[in-house]
N, C-alpha and C. Protein backbone atom coordinates (compact mmCIF):
# COMPACT_ATOMS: atom_id res chain seq x y z
N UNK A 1 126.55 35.34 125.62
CA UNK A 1 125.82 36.59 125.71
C UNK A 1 124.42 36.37 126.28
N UNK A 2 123.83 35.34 126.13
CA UNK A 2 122.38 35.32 126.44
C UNK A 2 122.30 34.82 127.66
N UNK A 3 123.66 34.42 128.01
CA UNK A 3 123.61 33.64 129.70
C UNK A 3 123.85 35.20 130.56
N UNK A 4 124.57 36.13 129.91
CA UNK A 4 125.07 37.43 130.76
C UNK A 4 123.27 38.05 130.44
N UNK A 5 122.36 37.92 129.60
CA UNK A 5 121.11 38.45 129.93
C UNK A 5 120.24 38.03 130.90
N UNK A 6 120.17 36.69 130.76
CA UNK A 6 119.21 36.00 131.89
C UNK A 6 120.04 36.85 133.03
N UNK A 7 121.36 36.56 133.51
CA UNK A 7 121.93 37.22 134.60
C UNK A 7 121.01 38.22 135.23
N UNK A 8 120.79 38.95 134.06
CA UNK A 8 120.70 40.60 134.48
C UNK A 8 119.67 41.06 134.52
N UNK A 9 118.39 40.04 133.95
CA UNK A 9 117.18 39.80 134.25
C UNK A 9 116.52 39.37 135.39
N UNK A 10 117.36 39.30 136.20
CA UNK A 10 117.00 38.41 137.85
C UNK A 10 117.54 39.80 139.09
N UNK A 11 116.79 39.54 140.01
CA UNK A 11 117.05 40.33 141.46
C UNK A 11 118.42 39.60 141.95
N UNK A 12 119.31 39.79 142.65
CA UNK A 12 120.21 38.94 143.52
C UNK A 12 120.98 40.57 144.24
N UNK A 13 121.82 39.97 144.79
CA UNK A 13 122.17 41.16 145.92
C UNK A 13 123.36 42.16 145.60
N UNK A 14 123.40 42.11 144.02
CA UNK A 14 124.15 43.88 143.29
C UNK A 14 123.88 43.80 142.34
N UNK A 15 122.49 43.45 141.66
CA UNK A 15 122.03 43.67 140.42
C UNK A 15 120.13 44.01 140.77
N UNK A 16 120.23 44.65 140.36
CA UNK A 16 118.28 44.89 140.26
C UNK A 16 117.59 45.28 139.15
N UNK A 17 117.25 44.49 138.47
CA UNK A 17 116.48 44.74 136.78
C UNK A 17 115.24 46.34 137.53
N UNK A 18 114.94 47.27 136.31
CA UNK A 18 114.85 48.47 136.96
C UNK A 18 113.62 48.94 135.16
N UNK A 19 112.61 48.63 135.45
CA UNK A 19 111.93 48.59 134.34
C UNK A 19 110.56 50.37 134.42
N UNK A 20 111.11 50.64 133.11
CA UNK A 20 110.97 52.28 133.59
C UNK A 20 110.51 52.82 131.77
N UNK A 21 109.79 53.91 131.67
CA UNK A 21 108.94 54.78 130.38
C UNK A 21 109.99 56.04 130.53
N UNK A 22 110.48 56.12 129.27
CA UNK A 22 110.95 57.21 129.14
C UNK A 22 109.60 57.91 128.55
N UNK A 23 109.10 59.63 128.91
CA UNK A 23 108.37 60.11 128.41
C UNK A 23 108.39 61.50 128.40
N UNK A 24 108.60 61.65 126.87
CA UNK A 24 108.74 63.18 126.35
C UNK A 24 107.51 63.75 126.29
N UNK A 25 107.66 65.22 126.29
CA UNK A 25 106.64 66.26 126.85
C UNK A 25 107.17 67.67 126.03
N UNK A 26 106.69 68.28 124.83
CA UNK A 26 107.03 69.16 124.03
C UNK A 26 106.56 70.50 124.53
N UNK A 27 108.00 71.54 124.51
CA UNK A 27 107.78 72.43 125.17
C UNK A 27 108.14 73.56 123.97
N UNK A 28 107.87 74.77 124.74
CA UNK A 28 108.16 76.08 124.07
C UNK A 28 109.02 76.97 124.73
N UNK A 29 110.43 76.95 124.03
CA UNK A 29 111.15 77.94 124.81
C UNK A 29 111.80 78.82 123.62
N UNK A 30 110.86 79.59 123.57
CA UNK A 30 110.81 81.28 122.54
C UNK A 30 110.58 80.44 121.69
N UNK A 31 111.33 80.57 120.55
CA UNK A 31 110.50 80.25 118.99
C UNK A 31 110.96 78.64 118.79
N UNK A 32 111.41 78.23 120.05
CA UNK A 32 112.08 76.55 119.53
C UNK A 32 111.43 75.92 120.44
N UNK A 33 111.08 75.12 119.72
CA UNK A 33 110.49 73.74 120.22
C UNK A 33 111.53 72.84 120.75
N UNK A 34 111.47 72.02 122.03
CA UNK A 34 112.21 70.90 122.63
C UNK A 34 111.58 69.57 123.31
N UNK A 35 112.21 69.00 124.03
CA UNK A 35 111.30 68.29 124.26
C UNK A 35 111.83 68.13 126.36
N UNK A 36 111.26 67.89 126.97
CA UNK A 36 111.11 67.76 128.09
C UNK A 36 111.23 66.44 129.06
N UNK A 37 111.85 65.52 129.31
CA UNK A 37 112.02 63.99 129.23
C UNK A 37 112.09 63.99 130.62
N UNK A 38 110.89 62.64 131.16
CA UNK A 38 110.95 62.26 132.06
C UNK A 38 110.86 60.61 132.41
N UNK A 39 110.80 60.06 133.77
CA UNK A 39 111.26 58.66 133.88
C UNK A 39 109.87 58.65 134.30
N UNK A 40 108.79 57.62 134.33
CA UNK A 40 107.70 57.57 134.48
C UNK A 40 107.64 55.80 134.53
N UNK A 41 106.63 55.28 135.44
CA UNK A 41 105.75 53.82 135.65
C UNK A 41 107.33 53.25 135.77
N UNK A 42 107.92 53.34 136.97
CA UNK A 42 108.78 52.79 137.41
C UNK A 42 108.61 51.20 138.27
N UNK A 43 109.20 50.34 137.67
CA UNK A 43 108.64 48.82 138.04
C UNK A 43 109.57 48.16 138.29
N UNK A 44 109.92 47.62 139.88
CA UNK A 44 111.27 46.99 140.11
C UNK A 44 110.84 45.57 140.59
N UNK A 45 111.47 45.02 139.19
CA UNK A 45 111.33 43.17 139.70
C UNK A 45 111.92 42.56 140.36
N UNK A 46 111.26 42.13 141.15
CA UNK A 46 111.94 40.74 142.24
C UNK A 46 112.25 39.51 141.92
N UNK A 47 111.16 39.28 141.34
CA UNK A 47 111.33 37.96 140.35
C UNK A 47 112.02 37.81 138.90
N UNK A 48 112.19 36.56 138.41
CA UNK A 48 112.60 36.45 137.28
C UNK A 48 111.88 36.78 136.30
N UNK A 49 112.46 37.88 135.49
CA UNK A 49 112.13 38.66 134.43
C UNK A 49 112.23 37.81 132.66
N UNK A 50 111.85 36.65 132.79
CA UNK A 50 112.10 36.09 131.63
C UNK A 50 110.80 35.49 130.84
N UNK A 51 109.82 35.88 131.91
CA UNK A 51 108.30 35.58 131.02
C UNK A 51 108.64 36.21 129.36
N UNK A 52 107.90 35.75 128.43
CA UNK A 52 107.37 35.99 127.46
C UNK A 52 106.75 37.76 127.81
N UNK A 53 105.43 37.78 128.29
CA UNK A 53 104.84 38.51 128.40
C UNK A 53 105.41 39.68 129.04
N UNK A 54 106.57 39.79 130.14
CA UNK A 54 107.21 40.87 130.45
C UNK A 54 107.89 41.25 129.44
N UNK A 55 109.25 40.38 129.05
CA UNK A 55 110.05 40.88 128.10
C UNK A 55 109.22 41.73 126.76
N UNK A 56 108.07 41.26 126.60
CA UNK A 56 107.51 41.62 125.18
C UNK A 56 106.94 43.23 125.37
N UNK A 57 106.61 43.56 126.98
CA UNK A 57 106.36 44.85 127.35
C UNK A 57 107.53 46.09 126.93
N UNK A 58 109.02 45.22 127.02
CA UNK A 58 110.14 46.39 126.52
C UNK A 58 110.22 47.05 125.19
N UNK A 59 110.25 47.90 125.13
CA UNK A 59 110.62 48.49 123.81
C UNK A 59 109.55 49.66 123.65
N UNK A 60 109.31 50.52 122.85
CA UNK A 60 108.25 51.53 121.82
C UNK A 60 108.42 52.46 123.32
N UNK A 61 109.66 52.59 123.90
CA UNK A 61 109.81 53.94 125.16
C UNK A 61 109.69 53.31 126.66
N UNK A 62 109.45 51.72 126.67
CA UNK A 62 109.59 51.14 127.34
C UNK A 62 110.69 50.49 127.97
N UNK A 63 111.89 50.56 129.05
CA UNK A 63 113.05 50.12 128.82
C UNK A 63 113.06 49.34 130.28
N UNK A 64 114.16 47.91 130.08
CA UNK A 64 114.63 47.17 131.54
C UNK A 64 116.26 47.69 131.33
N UNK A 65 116.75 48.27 132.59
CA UNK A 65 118.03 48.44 132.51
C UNK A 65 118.03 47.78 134.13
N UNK A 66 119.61 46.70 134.34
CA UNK A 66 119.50 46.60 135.85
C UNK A 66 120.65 47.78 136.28
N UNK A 67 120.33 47.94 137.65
CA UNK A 67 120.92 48.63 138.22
C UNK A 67 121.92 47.95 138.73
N UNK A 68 123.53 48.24 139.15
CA UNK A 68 124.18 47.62 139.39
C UNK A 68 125.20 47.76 140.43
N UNK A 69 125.57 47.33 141.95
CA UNK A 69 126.12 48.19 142.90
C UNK A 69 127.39 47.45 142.49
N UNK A 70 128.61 47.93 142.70
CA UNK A 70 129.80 47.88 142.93
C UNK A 70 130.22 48.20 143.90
N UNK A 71 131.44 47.42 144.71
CA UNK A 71 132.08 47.31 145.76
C UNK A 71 132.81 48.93 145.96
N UNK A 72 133.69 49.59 145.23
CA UNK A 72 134.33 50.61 144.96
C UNK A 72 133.61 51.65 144.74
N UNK A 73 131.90 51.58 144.87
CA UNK A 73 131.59 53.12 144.95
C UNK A 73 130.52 52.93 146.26
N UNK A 74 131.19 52.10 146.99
CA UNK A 74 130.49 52.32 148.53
C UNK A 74 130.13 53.51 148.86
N UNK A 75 131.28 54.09 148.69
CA UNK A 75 131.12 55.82 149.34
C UNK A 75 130.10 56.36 149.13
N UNK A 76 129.79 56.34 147.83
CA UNK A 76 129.15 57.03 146.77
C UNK A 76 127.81 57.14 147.47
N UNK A 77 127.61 55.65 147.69
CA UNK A 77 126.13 54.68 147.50
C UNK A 77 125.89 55.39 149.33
N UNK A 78 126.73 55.81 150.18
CA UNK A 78 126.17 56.09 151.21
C UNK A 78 126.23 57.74 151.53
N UNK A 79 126.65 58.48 150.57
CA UNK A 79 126.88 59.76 150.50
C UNK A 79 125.75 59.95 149.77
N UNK A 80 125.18 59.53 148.96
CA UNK A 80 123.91 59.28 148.03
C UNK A 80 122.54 59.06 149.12
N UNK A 81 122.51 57.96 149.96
CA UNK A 81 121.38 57.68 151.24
C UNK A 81 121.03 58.28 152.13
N UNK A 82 122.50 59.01 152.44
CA UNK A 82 122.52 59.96 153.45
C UNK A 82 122.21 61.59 153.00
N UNK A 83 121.73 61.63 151.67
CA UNK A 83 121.32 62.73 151.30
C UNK A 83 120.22 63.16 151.36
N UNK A 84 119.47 64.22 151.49
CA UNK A 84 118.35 64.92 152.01
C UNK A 84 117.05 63.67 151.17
N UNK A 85 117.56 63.91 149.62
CA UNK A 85 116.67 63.34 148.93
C UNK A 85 117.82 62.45 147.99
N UNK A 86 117.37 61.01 148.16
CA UNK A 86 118.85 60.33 147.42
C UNK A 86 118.03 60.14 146.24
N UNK A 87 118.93 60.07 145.15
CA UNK A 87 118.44 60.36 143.73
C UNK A 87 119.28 58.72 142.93
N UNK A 88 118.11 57.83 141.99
CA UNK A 88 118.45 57.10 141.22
C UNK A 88 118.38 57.48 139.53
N UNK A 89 119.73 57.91 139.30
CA UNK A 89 120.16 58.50 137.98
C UNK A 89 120.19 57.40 136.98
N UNK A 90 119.48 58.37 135.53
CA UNK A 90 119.40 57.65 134.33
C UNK A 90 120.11 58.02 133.33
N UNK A 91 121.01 57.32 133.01
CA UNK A 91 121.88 57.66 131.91
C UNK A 91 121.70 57.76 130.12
N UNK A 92 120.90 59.25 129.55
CA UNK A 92 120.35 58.41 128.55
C UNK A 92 121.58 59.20 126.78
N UNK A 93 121.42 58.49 125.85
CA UNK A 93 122.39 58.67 124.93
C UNK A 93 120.60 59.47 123.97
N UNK A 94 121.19 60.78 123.25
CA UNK A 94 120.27 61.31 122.33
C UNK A 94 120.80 60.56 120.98
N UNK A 95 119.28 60.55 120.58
CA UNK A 95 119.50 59.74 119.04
C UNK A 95 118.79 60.32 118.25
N UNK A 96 118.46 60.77 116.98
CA UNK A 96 117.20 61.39 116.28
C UNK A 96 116.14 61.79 117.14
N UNK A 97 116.64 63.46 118.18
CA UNK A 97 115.83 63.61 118.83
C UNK A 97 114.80 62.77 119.58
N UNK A 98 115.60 61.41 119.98
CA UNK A 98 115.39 60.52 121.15
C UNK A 98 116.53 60.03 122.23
N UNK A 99 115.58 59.92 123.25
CA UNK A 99 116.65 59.50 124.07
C UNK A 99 116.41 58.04 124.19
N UNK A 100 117.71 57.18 124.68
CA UNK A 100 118.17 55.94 124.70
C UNK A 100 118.63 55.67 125.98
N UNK A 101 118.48 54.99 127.17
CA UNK A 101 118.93 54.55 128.42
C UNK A 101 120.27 53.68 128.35
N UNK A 102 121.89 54.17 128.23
CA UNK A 102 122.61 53.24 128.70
C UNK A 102 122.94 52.75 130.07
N UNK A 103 122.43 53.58 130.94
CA UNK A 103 123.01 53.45 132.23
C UNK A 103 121.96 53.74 132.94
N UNK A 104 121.92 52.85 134.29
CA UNK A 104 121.20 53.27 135.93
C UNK A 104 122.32 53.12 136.38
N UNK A 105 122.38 54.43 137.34
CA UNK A 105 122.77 54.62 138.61
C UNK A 105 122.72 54.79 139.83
N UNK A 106 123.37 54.46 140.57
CA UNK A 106 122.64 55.32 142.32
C UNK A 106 124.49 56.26 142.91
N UNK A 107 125.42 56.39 142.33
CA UNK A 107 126.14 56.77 142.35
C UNK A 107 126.83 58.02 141.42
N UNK A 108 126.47 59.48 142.40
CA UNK A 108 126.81 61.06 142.00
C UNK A 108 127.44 60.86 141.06
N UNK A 109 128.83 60.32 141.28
CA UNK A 109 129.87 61.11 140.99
C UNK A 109 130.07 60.08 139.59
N UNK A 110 129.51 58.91 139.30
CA UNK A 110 129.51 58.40 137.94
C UNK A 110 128.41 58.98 136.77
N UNK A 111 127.45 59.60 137.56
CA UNK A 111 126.09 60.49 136.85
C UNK A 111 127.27 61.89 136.01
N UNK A 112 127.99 62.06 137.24
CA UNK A 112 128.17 63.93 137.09
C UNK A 112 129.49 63.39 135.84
N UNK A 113 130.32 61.96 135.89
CA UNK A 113 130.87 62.22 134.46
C UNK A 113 130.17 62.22 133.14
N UNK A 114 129.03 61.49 133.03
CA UNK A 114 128.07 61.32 131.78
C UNK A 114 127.84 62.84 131.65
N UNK A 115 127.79 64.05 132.44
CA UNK A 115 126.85 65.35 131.92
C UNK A 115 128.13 66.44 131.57
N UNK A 116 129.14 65.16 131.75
CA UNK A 116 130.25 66.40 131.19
C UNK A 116 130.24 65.90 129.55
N UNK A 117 129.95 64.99 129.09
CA UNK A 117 130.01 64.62 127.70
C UNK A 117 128.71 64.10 126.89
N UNK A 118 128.40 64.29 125.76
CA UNK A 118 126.80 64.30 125.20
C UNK A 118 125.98 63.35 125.50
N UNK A 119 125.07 63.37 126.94
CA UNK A 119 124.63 62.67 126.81
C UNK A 119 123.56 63.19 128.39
N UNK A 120 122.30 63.13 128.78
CA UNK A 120 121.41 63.78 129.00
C UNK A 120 121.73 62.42 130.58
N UNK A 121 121.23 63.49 131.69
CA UNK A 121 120.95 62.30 132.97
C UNK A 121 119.67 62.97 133.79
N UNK A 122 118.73 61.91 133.82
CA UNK A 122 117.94 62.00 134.00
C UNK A 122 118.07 61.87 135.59
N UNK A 123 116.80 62.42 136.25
CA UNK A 123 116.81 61.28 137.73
C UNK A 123 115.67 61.74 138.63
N UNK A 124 115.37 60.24 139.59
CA UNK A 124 114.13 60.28 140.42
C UNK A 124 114.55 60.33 141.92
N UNK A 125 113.32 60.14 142.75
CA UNK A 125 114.17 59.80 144.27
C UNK A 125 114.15 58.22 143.80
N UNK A 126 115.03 58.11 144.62
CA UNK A 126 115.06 56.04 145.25
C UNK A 126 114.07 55.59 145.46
N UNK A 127 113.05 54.66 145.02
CA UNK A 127 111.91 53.96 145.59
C UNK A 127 112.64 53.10 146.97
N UNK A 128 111.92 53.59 148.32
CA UNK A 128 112.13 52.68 149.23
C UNK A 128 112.57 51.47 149.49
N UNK A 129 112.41 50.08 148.33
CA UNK A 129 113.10 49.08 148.38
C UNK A 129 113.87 49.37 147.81
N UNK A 130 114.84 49.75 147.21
CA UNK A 130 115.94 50.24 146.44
C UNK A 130 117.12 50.64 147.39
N UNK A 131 116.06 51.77 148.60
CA UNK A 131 117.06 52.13 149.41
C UNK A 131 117.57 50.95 150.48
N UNK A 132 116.49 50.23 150.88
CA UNK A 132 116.77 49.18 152.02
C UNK A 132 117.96 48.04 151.22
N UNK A 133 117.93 47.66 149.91
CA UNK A 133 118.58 46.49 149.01
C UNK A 133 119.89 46.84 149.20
N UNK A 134 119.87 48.97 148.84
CA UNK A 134 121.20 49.63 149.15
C UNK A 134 121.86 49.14 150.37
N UNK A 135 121.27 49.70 151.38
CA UNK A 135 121.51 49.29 152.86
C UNK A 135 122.41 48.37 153.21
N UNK A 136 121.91 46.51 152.64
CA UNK A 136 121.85 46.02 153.00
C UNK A 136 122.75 45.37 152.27
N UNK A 137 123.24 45.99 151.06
CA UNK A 137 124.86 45.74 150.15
C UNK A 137 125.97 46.49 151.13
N UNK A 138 125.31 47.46 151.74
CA UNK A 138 126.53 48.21 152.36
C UNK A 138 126.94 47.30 153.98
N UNK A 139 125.89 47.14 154.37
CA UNK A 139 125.93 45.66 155.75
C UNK A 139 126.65 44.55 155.21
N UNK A 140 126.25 44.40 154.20
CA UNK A 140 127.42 42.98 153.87
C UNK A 140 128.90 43.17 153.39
N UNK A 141 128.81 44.39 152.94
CA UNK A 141 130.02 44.72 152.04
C UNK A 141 131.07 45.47 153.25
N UNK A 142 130.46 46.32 153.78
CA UNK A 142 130.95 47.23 154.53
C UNK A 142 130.98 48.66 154.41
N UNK A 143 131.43 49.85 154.86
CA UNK A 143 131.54 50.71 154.65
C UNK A 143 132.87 51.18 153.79
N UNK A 144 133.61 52.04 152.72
CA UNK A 144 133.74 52.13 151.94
C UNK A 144 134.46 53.99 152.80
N UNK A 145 135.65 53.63 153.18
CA UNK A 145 136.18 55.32 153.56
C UNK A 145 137.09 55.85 152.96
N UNK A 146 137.41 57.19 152.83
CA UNK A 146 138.45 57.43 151.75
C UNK A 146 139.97 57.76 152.35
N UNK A 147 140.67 57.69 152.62
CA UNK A 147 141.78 58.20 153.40
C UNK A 147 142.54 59.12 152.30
N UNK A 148 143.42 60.21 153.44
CA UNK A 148 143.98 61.08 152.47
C UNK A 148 145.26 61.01 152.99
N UNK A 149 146.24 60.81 152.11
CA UNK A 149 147.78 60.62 152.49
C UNK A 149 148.54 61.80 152.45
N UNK A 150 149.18 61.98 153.13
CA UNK A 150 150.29 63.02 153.30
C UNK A 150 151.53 63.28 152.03
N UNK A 151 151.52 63.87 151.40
CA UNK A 151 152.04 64.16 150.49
C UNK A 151 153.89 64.35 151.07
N UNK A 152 154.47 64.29 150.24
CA UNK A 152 156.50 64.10 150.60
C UNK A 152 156.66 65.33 151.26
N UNK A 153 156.13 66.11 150.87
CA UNK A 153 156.46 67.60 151.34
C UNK A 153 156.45 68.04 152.87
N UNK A 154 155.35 66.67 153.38
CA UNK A 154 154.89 67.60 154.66
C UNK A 154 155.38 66.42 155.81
N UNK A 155 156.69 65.84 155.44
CA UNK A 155 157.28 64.57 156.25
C UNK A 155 157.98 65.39 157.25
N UNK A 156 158.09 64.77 158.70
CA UNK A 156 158.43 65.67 159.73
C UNK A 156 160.09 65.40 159.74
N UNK A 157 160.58 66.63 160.25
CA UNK A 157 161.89 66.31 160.25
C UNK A 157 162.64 65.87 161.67
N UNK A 158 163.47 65.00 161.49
CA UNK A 158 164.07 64.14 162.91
C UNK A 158 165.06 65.31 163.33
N UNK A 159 165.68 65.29 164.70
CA UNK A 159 166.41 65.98 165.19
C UNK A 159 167.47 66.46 164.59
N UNK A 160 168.27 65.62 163.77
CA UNK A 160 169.61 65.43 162.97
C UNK A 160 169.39 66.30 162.04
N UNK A 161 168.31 66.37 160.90
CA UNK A 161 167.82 67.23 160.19
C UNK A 161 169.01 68.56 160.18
N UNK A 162 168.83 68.81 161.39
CA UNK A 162 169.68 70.29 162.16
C UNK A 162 168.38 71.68 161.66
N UNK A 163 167.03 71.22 161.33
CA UNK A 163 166.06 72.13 161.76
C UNK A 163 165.07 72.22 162.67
């Protein structure tokens, strides 16, 4: 377990440690109070994240989650870049009227299942190196297309057929 942390504490080319303030903001909507949650002092390490003094910065609303690209949501990751404003989604779990970060994303369509079930998604634009790192997983990896198959129904019929 502590070898899969160091892992995930380091930059390499489909992981990016992604060090970020969750920060609530109490609002008034009619007679109930809520709270308002945003991602704030966003800090993306390049280097190895295993100082003393960084690690000791996590915690009290302070969180490192890495971000993580996968081969199978290519699509995603370029349907996401190629968007007006591409958005890096935060996946957070409510706890005693707090929220908890299980997940970064840069991929829609894994954000849009978290908001079908309890659990709040946050999100920013892409900081510029984020987008180029993207880029440059998709240059090595490739592009990522979806094909759509023809279903039994719509098979052409040969002469013999007799239609």
């Amino acid at each position: 377990m502590a070898k899969q942390a160091e892992l995930e504490l380091k930059k390499n080319e489909h992981v990016w440690p992604i060090n970020f303030r969750l920060q609530a903001e109490e609002r008034q909507v009619g007679r109930w109070t809520t709270y308002a949650w945003t991602i704030e002092d966003i800090c993306l390490y390049e280097e190895d994240l295993t100082s003393e003094m960084d690690v000791a910065n996590i915690g009290s609303g302070n969180y490192m989650i890495p971000l993580e690209l996968f081969r199978d949501e290519r699509m995603e990751y370029r349907f996401n870049l190629n968007s007006q404003s591409p958005h890096l989604f935060f996946i957070c779990a409510e706890e005693n009227e707090q929220l908890k970060p299980v997940l970064v994303t840069v991929a829609q369509g894994v954000a849009a299942r978290y908001m079908d079930g309890d659990y709040v998604v946050l999100h920013i634009e892409i900081p510029l190196a984020v987008q180029a790192w993207m880029e440059a997983f998709l240059g090595r990896h490739g592009e990522l297309f979806e094909f759509k198959r023809k279903r039994g129904g719509d098979k052409k019929k040969g002469r013999s057929s007799g239609n």
